[in-house]
N, C-alpha and C. Protein backbone atom coordinates (compact mmCIF):
# COMPACT_ATOMS: atom_id res chain seq x y z
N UNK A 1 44.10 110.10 98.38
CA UNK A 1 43.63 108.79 97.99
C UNK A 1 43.60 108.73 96.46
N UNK A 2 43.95 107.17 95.99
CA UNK A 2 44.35 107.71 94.36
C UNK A 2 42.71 106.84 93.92
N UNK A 3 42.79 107.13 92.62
CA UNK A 3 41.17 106.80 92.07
C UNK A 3 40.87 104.67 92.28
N UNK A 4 42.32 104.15 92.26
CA UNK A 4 42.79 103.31 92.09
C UNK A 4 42.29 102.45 93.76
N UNK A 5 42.19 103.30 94.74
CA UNK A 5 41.76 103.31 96.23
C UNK A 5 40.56 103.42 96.21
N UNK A 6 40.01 104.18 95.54
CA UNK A 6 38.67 104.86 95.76
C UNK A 6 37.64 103.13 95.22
N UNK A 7 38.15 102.79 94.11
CA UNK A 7 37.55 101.60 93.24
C UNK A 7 37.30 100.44 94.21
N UNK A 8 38.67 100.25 94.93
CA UNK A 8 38.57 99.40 95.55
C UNK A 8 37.58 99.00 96.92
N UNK A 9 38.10 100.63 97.34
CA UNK A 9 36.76 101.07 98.64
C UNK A 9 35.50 100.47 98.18
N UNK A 10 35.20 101.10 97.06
CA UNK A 10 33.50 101.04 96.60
C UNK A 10 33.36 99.40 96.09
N UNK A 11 34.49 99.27 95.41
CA UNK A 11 33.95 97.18 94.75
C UNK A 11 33.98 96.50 96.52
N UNK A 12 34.75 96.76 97.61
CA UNK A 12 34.52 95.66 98.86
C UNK A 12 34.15 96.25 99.35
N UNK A 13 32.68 97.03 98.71
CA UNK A 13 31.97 97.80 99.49
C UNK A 13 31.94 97.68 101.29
N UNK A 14 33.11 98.82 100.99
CA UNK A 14 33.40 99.27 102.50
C UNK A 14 32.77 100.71 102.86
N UNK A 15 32.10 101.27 101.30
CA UNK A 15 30.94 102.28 101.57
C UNK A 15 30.46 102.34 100.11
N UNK A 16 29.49 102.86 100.20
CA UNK A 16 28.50 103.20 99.45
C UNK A 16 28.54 104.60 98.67
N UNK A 17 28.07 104.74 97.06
CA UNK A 17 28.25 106.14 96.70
C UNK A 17 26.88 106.80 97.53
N UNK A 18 26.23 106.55 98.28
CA UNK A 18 25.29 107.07 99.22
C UNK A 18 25.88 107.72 100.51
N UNK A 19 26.88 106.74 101.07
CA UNK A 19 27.64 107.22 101.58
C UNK A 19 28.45 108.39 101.39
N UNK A 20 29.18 108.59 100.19
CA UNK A 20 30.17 109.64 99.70
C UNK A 20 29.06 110.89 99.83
N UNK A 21 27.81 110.77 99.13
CA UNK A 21 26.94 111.83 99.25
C UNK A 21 27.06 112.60 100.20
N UNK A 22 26.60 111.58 101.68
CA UNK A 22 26.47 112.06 102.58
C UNK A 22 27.39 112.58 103.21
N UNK A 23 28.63 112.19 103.23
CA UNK A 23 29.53 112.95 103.54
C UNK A 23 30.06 114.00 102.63
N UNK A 24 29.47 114.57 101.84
CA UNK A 24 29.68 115.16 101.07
C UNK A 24 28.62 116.65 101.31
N UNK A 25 27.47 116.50 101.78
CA UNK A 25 26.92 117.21 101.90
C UNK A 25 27.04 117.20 103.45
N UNK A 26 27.49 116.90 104.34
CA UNK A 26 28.05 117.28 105.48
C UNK A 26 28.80 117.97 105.93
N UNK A 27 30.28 117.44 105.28
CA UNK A 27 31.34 118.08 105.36
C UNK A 27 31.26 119.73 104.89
N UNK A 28 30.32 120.07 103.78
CA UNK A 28 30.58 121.20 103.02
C UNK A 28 29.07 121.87 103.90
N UNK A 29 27.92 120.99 104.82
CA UNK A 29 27.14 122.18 104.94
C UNK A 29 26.63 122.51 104.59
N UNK A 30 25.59 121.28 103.78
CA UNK A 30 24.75 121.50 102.50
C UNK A 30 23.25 121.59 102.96
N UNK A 31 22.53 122.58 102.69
CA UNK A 31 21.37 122.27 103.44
C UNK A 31 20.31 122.93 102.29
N UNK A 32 19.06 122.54 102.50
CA UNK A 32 18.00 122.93 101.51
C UNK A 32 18.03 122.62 99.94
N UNK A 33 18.26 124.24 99.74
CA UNK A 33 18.23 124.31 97.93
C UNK A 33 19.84 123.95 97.54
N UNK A 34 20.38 123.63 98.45
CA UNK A 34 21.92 123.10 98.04
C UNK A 34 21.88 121.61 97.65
N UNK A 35 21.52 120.86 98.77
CA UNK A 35 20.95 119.36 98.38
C UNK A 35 19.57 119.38 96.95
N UNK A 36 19.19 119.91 96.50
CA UNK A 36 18.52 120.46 95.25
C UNK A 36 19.25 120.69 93.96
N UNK A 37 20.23 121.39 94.41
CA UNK A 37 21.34 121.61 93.54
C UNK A 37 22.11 120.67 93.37
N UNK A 38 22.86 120.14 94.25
CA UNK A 38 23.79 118.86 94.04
C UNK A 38 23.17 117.91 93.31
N UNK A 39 21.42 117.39 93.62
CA UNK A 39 21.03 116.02 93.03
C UNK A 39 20.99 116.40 92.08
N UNK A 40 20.89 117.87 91.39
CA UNK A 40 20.65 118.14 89.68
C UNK A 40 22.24 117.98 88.89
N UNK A 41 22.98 118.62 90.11
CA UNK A 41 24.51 118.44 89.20
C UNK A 41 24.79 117.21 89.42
N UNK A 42 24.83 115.90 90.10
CA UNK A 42 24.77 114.57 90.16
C UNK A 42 23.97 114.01 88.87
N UNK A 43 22.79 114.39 88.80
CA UNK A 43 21.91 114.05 87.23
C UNK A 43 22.20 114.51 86.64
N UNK A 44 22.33 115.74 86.27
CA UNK A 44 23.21 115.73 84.65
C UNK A 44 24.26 115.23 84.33
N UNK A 45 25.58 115.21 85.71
CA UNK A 45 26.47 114.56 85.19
C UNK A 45 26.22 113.17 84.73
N UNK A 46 25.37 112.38 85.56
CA UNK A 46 25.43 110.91 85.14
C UNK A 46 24.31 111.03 83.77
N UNK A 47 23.32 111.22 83.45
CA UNK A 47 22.79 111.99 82.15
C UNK A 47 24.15 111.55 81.05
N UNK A 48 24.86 112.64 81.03
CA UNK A 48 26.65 113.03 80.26
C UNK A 48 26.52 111.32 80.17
N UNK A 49 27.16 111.38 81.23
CA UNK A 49 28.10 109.87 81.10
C UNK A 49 27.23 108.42 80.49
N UNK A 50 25.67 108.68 80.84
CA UNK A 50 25.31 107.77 80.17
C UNK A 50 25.37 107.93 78.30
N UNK A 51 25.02 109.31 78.01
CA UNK A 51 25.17 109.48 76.45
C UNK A 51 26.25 108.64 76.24
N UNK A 52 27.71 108.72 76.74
CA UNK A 52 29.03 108.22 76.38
C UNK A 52 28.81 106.88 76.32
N UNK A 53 28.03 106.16 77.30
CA UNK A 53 28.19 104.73 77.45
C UNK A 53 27.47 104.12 75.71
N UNK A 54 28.21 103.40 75.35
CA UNK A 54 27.85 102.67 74.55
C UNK A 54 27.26 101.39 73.99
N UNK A 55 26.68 100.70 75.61
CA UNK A 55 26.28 99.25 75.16
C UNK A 55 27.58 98.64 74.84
N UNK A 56 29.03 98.34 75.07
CA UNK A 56 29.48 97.94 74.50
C UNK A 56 30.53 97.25 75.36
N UNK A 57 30.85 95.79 75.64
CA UNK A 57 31.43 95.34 76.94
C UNK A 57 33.15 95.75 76.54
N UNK A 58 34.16 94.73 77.21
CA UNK A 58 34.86 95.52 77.11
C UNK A 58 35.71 95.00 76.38
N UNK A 59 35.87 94.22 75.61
CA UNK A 59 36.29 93.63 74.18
C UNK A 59 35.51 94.61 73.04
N UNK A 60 34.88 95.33 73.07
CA UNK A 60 34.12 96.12 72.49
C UNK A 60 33.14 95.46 71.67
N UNK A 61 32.47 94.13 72.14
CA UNK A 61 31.63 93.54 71.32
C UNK A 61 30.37 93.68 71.85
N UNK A 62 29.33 93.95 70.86
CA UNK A 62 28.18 94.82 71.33
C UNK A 62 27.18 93.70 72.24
N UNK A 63 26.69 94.22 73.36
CA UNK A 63 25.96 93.53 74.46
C UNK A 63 24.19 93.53 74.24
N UNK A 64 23.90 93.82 73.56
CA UNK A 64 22.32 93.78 72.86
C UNK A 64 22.56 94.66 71.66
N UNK A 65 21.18 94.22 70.99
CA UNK A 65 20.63 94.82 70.18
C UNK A 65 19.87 95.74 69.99
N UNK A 66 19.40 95.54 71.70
CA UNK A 66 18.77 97.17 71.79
C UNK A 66 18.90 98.29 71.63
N UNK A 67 18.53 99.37 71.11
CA UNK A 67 18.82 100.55 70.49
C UNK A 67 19.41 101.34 71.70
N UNK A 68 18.34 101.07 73.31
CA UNK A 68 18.81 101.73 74.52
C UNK A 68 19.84 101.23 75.42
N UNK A 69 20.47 102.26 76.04
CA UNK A 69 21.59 101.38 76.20
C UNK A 69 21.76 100.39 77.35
N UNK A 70 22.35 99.16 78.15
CA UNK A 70 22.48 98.42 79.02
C UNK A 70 23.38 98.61 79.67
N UNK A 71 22.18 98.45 81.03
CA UNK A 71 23.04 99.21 81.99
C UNK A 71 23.49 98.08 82.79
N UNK A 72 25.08 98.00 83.80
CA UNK A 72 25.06 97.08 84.71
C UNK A 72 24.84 96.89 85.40
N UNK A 73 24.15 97.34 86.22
CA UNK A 73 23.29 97.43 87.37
C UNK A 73 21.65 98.39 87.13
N UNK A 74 21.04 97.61 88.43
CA UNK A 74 19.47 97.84 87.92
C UNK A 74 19.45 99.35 88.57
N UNK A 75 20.22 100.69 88.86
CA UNK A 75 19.94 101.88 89.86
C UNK A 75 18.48 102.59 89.16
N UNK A 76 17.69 102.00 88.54
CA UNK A 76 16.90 102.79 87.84
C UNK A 76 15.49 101.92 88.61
N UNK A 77 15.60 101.07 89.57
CA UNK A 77 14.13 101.23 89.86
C UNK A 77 14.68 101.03 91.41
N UNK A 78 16.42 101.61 91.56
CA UNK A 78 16.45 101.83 93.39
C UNK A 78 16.84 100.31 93.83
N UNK A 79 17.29 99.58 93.12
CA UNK A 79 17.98 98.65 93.35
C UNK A 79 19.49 98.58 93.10
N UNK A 80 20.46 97.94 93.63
CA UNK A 80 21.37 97.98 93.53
C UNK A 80 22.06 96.10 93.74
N UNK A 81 23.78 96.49 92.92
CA UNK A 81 24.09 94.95 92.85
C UNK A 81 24.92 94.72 94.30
């Protein structure tokens, strides 16, 4: 499946990155301190990727003034778009 598939899956949400989880820790047999492990390597990576994000749409013209950065979606109080 190319990344190009994957985008599309997830924008007509025909699943969920909750979904991928779960099959993710299924398929491989993840149990206990493994699901422990994964949500930490899941948080740091997204951690990473937020440093990168820049507040900045995609004309590169800056989207606030806020110092922190804006996010597009609310996943920070467990909501989703």
């Amino acid at each position: 499946m190319s990344t190009e598939e994957l985008h599309r899956l997830l924008k007509d949400r025909e699943f969920t990155i909750e979904d991928v989880i779960d099959a993710i820790i299924f398929l491989n047999g993840i149990v206990g301190v493994g699901k422990i492990t994964l949500g930490d390597t899941i948080k740091d990576y997204c951690y990473h990727k937020a440093k990168d994000y820049s507040g900045k749409g995609r004309d590169n013209r800056e989207l606030s003034t806020r110092e922190e950065p804006v996010w597009p979606s609310n996943h920070r109080n467990g909501t989703t778009l």
